[in-house]
PDB file of N, CA and C in Angstrom:
ATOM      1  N   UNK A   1     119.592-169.794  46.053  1.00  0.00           N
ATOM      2  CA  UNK A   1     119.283-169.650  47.453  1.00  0.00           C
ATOM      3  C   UNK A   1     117.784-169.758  47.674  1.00  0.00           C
ATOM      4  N   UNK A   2     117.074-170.032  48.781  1.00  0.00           N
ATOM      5  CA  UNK A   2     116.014-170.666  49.103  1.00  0.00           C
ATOM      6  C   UNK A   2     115.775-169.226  50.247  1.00  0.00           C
ATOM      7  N   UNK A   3     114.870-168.929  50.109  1.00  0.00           N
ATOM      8  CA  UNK A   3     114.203-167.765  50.738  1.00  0.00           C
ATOM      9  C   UNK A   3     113.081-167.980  51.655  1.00  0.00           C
ATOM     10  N   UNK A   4     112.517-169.257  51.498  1.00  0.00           N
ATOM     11  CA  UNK A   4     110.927-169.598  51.991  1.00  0.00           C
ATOM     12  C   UNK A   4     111.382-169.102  53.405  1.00  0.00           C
ATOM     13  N   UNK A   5     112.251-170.171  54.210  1.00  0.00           N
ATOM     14  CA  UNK A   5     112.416-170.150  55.862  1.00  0.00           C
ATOM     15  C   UNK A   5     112.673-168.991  56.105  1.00  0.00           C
ATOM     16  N   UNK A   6     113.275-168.225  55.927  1.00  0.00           N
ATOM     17  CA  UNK A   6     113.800-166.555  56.063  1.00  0.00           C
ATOM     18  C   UNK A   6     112.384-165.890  56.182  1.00  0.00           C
ATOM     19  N   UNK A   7     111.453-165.855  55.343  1.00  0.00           N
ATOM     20  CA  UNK A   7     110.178-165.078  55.632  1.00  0.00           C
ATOM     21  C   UNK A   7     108.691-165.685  55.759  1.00  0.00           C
ATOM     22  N   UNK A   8     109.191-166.784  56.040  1.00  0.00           N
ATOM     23  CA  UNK A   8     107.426-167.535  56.591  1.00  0.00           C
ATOM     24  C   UNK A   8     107.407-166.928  57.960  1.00  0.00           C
ATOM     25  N   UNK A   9     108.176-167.002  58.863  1.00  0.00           N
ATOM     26  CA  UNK A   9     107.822-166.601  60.109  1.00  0.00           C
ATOM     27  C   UNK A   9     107.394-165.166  60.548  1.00  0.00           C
ATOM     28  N   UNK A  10     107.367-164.062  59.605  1.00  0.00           N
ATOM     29  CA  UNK A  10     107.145-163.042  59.540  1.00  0.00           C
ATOM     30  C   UNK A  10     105.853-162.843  58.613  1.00  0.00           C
ATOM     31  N   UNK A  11     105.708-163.835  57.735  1.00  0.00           N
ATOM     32  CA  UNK A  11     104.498-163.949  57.031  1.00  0.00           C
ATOM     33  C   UNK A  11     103.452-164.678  57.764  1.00  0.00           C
ATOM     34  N   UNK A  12     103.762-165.585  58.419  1.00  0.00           N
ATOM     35  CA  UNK A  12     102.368-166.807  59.341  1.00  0.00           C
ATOM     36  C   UNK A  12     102.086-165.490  60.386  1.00  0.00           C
ATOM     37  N   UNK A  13     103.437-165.407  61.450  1.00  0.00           N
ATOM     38  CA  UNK A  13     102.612-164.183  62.157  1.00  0.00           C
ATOM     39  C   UNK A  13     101.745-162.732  61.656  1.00  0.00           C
ATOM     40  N   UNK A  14     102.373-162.517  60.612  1.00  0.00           N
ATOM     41  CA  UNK A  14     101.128-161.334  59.906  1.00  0.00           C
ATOM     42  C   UNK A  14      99.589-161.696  59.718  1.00  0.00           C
ATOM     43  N   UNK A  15      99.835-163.243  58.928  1.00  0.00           N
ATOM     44  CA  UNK A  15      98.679-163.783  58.575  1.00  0.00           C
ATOM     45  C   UNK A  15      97.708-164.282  59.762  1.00  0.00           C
ATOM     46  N   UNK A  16      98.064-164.847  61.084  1.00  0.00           N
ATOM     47  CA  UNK A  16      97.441-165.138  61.859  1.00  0.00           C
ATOM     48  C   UNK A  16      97.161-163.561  62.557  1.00  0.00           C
ATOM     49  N   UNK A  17      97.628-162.372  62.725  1.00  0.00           N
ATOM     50  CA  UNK A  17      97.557-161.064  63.045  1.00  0.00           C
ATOM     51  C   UNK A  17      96.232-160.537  62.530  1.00  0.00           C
ATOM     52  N   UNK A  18      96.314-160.789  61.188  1.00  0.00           N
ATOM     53  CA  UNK A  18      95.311-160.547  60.488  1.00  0.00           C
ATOM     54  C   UNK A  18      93.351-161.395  60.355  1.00  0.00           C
ATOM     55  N   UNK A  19      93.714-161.962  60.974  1.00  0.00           N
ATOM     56  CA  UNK A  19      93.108-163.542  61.198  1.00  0.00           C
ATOM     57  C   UNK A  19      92.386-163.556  62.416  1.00  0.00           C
ATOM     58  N   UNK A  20      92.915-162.815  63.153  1.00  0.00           N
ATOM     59  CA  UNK A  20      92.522-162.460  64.910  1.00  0.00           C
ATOM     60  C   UNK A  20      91.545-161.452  64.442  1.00  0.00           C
ATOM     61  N   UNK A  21      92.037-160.490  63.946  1.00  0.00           N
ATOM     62  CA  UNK A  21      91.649-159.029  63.940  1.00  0.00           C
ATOM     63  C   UNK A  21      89.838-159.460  63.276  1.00  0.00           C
ATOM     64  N   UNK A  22      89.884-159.697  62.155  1.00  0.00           N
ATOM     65  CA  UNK A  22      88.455-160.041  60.915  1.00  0.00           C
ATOM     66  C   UNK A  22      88.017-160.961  62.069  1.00  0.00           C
ATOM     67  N   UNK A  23      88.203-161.948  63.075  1.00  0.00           N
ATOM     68  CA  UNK A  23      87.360-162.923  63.922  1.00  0.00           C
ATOM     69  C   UNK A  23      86.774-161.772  64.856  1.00  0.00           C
ATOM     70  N   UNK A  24      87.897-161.033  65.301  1.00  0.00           N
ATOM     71  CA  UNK A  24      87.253-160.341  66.437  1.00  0.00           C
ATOM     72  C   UNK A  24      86.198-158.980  66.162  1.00  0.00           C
ATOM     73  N   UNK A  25      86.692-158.696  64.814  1.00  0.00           N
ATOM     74  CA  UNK A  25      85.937-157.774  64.003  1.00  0.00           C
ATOM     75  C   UNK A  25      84.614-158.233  63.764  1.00  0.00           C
ATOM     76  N   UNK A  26      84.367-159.207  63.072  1.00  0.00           N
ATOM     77  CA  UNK A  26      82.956-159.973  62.863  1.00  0.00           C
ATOM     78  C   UNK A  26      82.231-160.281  64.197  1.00  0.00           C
ATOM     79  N   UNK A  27      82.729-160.813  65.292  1.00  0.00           N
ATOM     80  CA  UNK A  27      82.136-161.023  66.780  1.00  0.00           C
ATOM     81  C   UNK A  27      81.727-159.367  67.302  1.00  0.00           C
ATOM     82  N   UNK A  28      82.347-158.671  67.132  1.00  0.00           N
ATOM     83  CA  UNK A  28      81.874-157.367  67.475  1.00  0.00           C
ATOM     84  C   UNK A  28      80.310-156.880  66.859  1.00  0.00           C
ATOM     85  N   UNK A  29      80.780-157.068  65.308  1.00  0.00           N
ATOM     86  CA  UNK A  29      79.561-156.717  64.572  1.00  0.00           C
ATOM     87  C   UNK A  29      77.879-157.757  64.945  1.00  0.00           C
ATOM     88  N   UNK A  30      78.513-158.930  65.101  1.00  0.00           N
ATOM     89  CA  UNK A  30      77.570-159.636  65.712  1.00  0.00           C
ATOM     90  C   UNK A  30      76.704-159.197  67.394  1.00  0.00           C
ATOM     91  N   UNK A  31      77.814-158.672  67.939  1.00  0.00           N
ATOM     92  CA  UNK A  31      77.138-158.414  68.982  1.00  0.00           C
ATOM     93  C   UNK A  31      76.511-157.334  69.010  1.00  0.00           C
ATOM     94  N   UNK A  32      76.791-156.156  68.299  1.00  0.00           N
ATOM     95  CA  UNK A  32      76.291-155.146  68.405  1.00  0.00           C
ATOM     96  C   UNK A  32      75.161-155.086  66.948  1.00  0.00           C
ATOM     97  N   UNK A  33      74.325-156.030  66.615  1.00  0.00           N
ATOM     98  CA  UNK A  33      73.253-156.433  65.931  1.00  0.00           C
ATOM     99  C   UNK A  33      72.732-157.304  66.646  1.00  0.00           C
ATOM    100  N   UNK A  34      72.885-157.600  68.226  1.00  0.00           N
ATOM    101  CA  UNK A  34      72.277-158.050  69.191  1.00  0.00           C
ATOM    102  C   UNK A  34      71.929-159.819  68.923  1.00  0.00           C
ATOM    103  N   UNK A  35      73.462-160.408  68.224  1.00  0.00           N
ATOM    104  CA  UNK A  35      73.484-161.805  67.801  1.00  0.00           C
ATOM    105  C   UNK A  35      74.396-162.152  68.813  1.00  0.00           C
ATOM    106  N   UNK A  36      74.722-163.838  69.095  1.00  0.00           N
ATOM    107  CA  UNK A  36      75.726-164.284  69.914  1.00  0.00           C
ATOM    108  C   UNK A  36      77.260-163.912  69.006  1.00  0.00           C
ATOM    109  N   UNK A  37      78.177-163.403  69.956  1.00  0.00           N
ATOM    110  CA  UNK A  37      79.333-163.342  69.083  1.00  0.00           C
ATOM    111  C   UNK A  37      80.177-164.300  68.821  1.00  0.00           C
ATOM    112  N   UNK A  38      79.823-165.382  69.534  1.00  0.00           N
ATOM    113  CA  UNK A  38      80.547-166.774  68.961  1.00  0.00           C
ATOM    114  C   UNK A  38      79.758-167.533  67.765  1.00  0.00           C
ATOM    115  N   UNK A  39      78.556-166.951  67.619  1.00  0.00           N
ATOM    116  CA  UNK A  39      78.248-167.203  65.952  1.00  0.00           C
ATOM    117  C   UNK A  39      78.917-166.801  64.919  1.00  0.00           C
ATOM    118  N   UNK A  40      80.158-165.734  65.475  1.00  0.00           N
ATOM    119  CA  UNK A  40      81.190-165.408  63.925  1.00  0.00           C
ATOM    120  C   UNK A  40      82.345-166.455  63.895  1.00  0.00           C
ATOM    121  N   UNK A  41      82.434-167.460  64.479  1.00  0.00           N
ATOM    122  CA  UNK A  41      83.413-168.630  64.458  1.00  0.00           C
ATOM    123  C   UNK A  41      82.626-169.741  63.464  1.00  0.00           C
ATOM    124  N   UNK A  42      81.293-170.082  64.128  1.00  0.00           N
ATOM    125  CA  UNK A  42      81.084-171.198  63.216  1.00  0.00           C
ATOM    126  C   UNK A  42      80.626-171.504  62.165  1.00  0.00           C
ATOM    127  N   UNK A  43      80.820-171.716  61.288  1.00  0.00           N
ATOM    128  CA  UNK A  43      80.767-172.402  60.222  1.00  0.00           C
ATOM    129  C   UNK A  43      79.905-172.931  59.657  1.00  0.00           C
ATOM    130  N   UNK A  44      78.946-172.236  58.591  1.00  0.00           N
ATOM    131  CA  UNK A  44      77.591-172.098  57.492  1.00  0.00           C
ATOM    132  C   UNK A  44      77.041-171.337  58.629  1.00  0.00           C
ATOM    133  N   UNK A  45      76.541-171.613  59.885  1.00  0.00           N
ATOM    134  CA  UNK A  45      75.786-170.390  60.849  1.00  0.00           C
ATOM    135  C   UNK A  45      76.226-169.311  61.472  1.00  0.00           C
ATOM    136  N   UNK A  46      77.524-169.118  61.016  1.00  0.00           N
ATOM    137  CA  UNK A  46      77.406-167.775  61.040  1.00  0.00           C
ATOM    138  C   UNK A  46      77.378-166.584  59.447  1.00  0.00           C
ATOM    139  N   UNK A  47      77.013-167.580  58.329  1.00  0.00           N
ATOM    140  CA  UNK A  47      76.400-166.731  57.192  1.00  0.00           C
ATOM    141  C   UNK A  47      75.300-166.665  57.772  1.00  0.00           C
ATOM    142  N   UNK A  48      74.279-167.599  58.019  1.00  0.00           N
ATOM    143  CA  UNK A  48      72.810-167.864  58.414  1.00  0.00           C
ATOM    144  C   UNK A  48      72.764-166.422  59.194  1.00  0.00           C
ATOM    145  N   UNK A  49      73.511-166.532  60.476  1.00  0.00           N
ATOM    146  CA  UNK A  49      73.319-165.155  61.127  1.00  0.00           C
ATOM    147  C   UNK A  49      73.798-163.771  60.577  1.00  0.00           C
ATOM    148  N   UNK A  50      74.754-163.582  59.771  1.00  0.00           N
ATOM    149  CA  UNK A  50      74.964-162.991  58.898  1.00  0.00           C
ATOM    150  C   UNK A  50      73.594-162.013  58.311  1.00  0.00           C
ATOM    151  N   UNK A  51      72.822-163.258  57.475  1.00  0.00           N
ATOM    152  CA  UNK A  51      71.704-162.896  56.673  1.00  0.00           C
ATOM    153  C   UNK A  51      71.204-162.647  57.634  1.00  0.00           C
ATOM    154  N   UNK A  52      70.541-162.916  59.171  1.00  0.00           N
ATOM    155  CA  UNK A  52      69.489-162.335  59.941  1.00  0.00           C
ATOM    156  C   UNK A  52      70.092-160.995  60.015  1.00  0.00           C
ATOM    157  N   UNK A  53      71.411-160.460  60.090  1.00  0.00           N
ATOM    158  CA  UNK A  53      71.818-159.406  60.170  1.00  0.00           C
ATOM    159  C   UNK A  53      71.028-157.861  59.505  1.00  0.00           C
ATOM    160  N   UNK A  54      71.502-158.458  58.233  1.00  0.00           N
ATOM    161  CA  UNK A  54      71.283-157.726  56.804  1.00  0.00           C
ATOM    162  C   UNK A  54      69.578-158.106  56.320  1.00  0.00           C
ATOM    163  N   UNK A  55      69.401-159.177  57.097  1.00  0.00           N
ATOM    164  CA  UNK A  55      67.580-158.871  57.060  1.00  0.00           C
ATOM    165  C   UNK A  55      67.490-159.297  55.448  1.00  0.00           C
ATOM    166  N   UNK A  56      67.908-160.568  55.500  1.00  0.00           N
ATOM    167  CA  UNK A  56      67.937-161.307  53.683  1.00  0.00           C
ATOM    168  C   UNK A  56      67.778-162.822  54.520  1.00  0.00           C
ATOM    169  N   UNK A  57      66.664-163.625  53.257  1.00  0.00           N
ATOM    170  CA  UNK A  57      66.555-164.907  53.697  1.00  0.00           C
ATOM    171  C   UNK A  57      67.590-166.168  53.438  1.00  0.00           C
ATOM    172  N   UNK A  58      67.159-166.848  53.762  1.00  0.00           N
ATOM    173  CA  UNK A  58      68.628-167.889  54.558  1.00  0.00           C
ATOM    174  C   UNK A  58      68.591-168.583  52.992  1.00  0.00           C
ATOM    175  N   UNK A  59      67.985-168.154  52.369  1.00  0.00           N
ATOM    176  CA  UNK A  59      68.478-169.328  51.038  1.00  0.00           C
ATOM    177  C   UNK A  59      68.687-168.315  50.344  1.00  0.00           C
ATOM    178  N   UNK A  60      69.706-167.282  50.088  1.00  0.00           N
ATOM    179  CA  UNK A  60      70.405-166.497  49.733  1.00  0.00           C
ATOM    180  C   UNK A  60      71.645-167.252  49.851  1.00  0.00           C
ATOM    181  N   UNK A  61      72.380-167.976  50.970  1.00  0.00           N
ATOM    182  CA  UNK A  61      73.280-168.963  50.863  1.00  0.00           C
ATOM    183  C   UNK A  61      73.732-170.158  49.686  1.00  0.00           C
ATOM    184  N   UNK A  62      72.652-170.439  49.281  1.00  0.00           N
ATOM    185  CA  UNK A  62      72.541-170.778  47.746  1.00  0.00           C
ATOM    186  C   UNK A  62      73.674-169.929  46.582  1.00  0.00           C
ATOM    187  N   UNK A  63      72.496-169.079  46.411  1.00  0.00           N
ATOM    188  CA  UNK A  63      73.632-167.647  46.018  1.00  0.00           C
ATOM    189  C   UNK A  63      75.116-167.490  45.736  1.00  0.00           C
ATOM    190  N   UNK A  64      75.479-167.653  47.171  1.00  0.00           N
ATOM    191  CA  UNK A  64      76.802-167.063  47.802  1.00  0.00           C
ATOM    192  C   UNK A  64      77.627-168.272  46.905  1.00  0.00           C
ATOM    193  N   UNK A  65      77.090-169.997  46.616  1.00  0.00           N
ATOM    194  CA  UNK A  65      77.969-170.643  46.042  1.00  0.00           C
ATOM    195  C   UNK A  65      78.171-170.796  44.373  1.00  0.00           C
ATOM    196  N   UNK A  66      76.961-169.973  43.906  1.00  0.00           N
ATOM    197  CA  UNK A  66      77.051-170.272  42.495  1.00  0.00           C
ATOM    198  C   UNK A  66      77.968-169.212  41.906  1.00  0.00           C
ATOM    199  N   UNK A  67      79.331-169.563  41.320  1.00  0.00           N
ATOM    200  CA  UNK A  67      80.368-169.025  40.403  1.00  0.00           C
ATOM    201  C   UNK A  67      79.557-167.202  39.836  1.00  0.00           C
ATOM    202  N   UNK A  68      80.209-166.627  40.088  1.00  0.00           N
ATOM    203  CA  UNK A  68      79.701-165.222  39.498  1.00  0.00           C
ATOM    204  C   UNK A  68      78.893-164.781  40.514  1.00  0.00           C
ATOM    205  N   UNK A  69      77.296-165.234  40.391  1.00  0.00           N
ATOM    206  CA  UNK A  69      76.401-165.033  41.219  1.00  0.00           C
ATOM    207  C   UNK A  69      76.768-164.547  42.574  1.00  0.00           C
ATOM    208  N   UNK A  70      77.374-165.368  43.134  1.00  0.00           N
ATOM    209  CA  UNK A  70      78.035-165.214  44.638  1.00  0.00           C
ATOM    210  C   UNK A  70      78.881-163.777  45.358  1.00  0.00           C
ATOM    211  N   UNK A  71      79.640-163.858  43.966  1.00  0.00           N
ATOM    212  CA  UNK A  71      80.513-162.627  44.194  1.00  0.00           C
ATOM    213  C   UNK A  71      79.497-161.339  44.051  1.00  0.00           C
ATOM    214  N   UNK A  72      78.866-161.345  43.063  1.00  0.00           N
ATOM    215  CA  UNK A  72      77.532-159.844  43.222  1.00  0.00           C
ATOM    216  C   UNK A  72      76.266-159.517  44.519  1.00  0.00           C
ATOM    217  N   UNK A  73      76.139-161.653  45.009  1.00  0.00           N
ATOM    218  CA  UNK A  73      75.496-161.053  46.208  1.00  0.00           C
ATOM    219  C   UNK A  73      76.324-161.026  47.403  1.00  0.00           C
ATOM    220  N   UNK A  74      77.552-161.494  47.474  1.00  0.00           N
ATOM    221  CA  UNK A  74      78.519-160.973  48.186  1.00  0.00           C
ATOM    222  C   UNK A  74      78.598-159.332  48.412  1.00  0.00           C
ATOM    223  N   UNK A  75      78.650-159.045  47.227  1.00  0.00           N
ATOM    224  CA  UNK A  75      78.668-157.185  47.068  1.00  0.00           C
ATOM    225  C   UNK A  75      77.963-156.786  47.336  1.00  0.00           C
ATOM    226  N   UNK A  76      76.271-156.941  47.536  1.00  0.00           N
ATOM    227  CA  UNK A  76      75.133-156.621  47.646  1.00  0.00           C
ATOM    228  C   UNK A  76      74.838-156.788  48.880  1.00  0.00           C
ATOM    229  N   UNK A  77      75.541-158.032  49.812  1.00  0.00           N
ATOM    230  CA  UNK A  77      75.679-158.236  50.984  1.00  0.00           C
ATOM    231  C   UNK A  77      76.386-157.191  51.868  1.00  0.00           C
ATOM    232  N   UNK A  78      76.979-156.438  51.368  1.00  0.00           N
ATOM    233  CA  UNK A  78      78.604-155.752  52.296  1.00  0.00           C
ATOM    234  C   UNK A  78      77.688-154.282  52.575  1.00  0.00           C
ATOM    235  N   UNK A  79      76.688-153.953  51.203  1.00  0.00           N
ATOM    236  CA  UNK A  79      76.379-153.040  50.717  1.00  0.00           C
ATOM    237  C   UNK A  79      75.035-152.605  51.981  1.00  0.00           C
ATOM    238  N   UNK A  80      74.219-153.684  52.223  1.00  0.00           N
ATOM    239  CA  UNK A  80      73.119-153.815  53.029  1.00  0.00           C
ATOM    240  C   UNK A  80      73.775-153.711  54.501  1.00  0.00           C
ATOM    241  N   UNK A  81      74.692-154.415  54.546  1.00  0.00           N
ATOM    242  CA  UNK A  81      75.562-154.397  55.774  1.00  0.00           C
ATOM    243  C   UNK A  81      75.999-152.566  56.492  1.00  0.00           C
ATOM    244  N   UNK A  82      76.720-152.389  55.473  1.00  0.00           N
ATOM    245  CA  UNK A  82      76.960-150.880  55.269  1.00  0.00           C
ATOM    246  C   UNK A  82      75.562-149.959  55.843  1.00  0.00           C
ATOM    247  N   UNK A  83      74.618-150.337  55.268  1.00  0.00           N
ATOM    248  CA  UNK A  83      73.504-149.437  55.420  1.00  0.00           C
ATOM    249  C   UNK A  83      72.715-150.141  56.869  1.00  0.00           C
ATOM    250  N   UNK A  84      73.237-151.004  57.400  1.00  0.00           N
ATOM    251  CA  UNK A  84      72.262-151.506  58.696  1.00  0.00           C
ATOM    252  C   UNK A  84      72.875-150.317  59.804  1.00  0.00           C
ATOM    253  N   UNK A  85      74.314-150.421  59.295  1.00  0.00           N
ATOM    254  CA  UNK A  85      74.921-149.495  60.412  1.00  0.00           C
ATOM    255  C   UNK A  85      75.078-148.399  60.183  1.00  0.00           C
ATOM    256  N   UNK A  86      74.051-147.806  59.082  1.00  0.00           N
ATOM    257  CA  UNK A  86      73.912-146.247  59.217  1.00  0.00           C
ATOM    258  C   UNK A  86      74.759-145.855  58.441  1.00  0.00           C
ATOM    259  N   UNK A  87      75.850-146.324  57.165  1.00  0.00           N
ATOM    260  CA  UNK A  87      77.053-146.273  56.288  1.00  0.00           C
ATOM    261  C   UNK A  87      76.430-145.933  55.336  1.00  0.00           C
ATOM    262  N   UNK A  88      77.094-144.792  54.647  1.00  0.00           N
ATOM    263  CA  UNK A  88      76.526-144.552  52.973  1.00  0.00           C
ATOM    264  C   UNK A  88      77.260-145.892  51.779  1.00  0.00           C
ATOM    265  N   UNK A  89      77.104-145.874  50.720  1.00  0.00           N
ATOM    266  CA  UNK A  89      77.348-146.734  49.643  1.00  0.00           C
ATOM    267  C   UNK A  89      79.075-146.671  49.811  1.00  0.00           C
ATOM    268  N   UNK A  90      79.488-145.413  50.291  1.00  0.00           N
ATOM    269  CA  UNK A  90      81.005-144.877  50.009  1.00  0.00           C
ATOM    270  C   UNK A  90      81.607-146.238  51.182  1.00  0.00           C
ATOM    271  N   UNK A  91      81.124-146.065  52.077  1.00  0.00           N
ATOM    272  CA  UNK A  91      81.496-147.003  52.960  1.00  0.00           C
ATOM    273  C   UNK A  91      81.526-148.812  52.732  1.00  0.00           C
ATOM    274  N   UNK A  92      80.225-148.732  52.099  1.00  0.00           N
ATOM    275  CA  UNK A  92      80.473-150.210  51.169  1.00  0.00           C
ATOM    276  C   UNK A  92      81.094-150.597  50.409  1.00  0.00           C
ATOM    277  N   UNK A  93      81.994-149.155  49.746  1.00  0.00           N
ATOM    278  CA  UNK A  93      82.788-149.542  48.622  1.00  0.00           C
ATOM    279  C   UNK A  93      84.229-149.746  49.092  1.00  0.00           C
ATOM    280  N   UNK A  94      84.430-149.697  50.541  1.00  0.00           N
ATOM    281  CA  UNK A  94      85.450-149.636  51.306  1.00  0.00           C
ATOM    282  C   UNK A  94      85.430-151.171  51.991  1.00  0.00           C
ATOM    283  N   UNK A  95      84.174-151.809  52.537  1.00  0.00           N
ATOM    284  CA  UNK A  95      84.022-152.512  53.006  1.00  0.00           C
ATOM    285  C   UNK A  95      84.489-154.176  52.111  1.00  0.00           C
ATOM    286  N   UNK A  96      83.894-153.951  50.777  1.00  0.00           N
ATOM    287  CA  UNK A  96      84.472-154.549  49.680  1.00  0.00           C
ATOM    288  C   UNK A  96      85.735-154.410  48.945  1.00  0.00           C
ATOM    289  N   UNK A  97      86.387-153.188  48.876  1.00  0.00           N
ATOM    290  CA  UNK A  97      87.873-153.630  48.469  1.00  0.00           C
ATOM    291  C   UNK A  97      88.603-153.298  49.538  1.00  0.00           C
ATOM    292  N   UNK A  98      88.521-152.690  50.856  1.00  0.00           N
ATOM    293  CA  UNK A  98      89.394-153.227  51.776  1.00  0.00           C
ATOM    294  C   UNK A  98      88.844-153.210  53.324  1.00  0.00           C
ATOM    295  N   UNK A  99      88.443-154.645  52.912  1.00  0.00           N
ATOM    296  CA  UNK A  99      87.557-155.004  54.488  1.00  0.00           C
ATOM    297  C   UNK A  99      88.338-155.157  55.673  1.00  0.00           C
ATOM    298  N   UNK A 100      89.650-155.425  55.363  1.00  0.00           N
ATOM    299  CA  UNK A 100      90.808-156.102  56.920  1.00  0.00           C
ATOM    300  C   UNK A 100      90.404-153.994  57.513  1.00  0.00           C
ATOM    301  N   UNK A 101      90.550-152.930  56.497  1.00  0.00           N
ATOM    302  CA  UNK A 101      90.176-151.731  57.242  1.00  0.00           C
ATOM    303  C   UNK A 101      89.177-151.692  58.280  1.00  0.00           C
ATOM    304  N   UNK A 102      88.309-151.491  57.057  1.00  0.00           N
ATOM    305  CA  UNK A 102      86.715-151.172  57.201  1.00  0.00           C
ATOM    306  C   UNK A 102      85.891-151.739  57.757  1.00  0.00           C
ATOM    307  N   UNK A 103      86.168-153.348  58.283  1.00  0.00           N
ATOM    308  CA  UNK A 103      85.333-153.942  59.062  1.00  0.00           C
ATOM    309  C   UNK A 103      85.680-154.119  60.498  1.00  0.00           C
ATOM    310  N   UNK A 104      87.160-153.607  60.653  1.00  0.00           N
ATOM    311  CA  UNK A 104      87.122-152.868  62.264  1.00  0.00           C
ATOM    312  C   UNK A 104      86.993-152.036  62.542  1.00  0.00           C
ATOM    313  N   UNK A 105      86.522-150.725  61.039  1.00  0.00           N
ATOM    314  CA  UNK A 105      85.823-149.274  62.247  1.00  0.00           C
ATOM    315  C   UNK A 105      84.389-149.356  62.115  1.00  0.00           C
ATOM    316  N   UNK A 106      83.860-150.672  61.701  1.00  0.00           N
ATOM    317  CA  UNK A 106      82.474-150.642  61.604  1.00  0.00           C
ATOM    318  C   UNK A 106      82.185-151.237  63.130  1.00  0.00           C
ATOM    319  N   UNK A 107      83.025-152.205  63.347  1.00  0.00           N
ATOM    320  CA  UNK A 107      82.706-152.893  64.962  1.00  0.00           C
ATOM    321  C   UNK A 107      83.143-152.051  65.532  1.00  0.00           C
ATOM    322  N   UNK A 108      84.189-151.734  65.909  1.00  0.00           N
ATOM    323  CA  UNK A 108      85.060-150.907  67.159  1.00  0.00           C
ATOM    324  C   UNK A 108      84.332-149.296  66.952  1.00  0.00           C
ATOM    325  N   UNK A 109      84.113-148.736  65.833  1.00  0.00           N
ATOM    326  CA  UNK A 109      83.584-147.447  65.778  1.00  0.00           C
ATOM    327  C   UNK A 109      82.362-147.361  66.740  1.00  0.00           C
ATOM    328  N   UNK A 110      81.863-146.413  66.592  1.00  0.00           N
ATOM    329  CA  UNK A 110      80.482-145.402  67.155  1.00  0.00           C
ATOM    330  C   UNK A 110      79.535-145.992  66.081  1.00  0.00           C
ATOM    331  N   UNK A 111      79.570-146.640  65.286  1.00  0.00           N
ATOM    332  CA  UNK A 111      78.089-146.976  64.459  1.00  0.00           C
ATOM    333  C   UNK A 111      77.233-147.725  65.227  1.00  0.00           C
ATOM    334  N   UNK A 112      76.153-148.066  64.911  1.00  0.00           N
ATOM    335  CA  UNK A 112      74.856-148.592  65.904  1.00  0.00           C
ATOM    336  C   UNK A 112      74.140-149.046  64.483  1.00  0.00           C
ATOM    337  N   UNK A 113      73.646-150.487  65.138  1.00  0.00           N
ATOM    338  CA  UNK A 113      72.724-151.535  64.391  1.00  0.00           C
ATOM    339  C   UNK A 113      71.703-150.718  64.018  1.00  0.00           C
ATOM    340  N   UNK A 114      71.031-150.560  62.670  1.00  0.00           N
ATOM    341  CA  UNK A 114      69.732-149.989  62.565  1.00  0.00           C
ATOM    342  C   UNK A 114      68.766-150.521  62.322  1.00  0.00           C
ATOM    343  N   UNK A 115      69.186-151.920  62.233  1.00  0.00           N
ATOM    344  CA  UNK A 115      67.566-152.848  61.620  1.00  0.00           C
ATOM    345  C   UNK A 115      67.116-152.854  62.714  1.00  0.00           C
ATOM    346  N   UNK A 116      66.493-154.261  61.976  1.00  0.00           N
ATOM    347  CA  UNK A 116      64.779-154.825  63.394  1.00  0.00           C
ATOM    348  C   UNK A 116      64.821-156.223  63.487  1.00  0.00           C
ATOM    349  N   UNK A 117      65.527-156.683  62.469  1.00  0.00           N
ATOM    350  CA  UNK A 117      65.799-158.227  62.907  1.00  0.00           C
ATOM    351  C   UNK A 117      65.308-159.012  61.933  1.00  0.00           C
ATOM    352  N   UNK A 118      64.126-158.835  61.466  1.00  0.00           N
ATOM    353  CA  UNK A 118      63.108-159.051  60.670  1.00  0.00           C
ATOM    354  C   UNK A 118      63.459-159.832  59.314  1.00  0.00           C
ATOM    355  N   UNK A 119      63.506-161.036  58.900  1.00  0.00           N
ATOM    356  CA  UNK A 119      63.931-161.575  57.656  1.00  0.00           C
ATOM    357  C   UNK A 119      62.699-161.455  56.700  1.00  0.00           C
TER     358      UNK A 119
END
């Protein structure tokens, strides 16, 4: 018996559920670091804005593609992130193994941007 058709349609809608949520999650965080929130849609600029976020320079993107490398400043990324909005390390360690959580009580919560903008 063939199972696929029986649970794709319960799986695409989860997955697009999930998909909404991290877009609208990231546009939040953008706005409330005083960026456009349709910079979390597009594509290489919204890492670029990303890094203005977290106050790291734009050729850190480099980084993000080299095998290994990427994944630690990925981590190092979540970590700075964590701390713009006033989050201890505990919170970064949340933000990294389960971000679909943690990155909608960082937008939707009471936290507030703490940088300066400053790369």
């Amino acid at each position: 018996m063939d199972f696929s058709f029986e649970f794709s349609g319960p799986i695409v809608f989860l997955w697009l559920a999930l998909l909404v949520l991290a877009i609208a999650s990231w546009w939040k965080l953008f706005e409330k670091a005083g960026k456009p929130g349709w910079a979390a849609i597009v594509p290489i600029y919204n890492i670029v804005v990303f890094l203005e976020i977290i106050e790291k320079p734009v050729w850190w993107i480099i980084l993000y593609i080299i095998p290994l490398v990427g994944v630690v400043f990925v981590i190092l990324s979540y970590v700075e992130l964590a701390k713009k909005f006033g989050k201890d390390v505990g919170f970064a360690v949340g933000l990294i193994l389960l971000g679909i959580v943690f990155l909608p009580m960082l937008a939707f919560g009471d936290a507030q941007y703490q940088g300066d903008g400053s790369v």
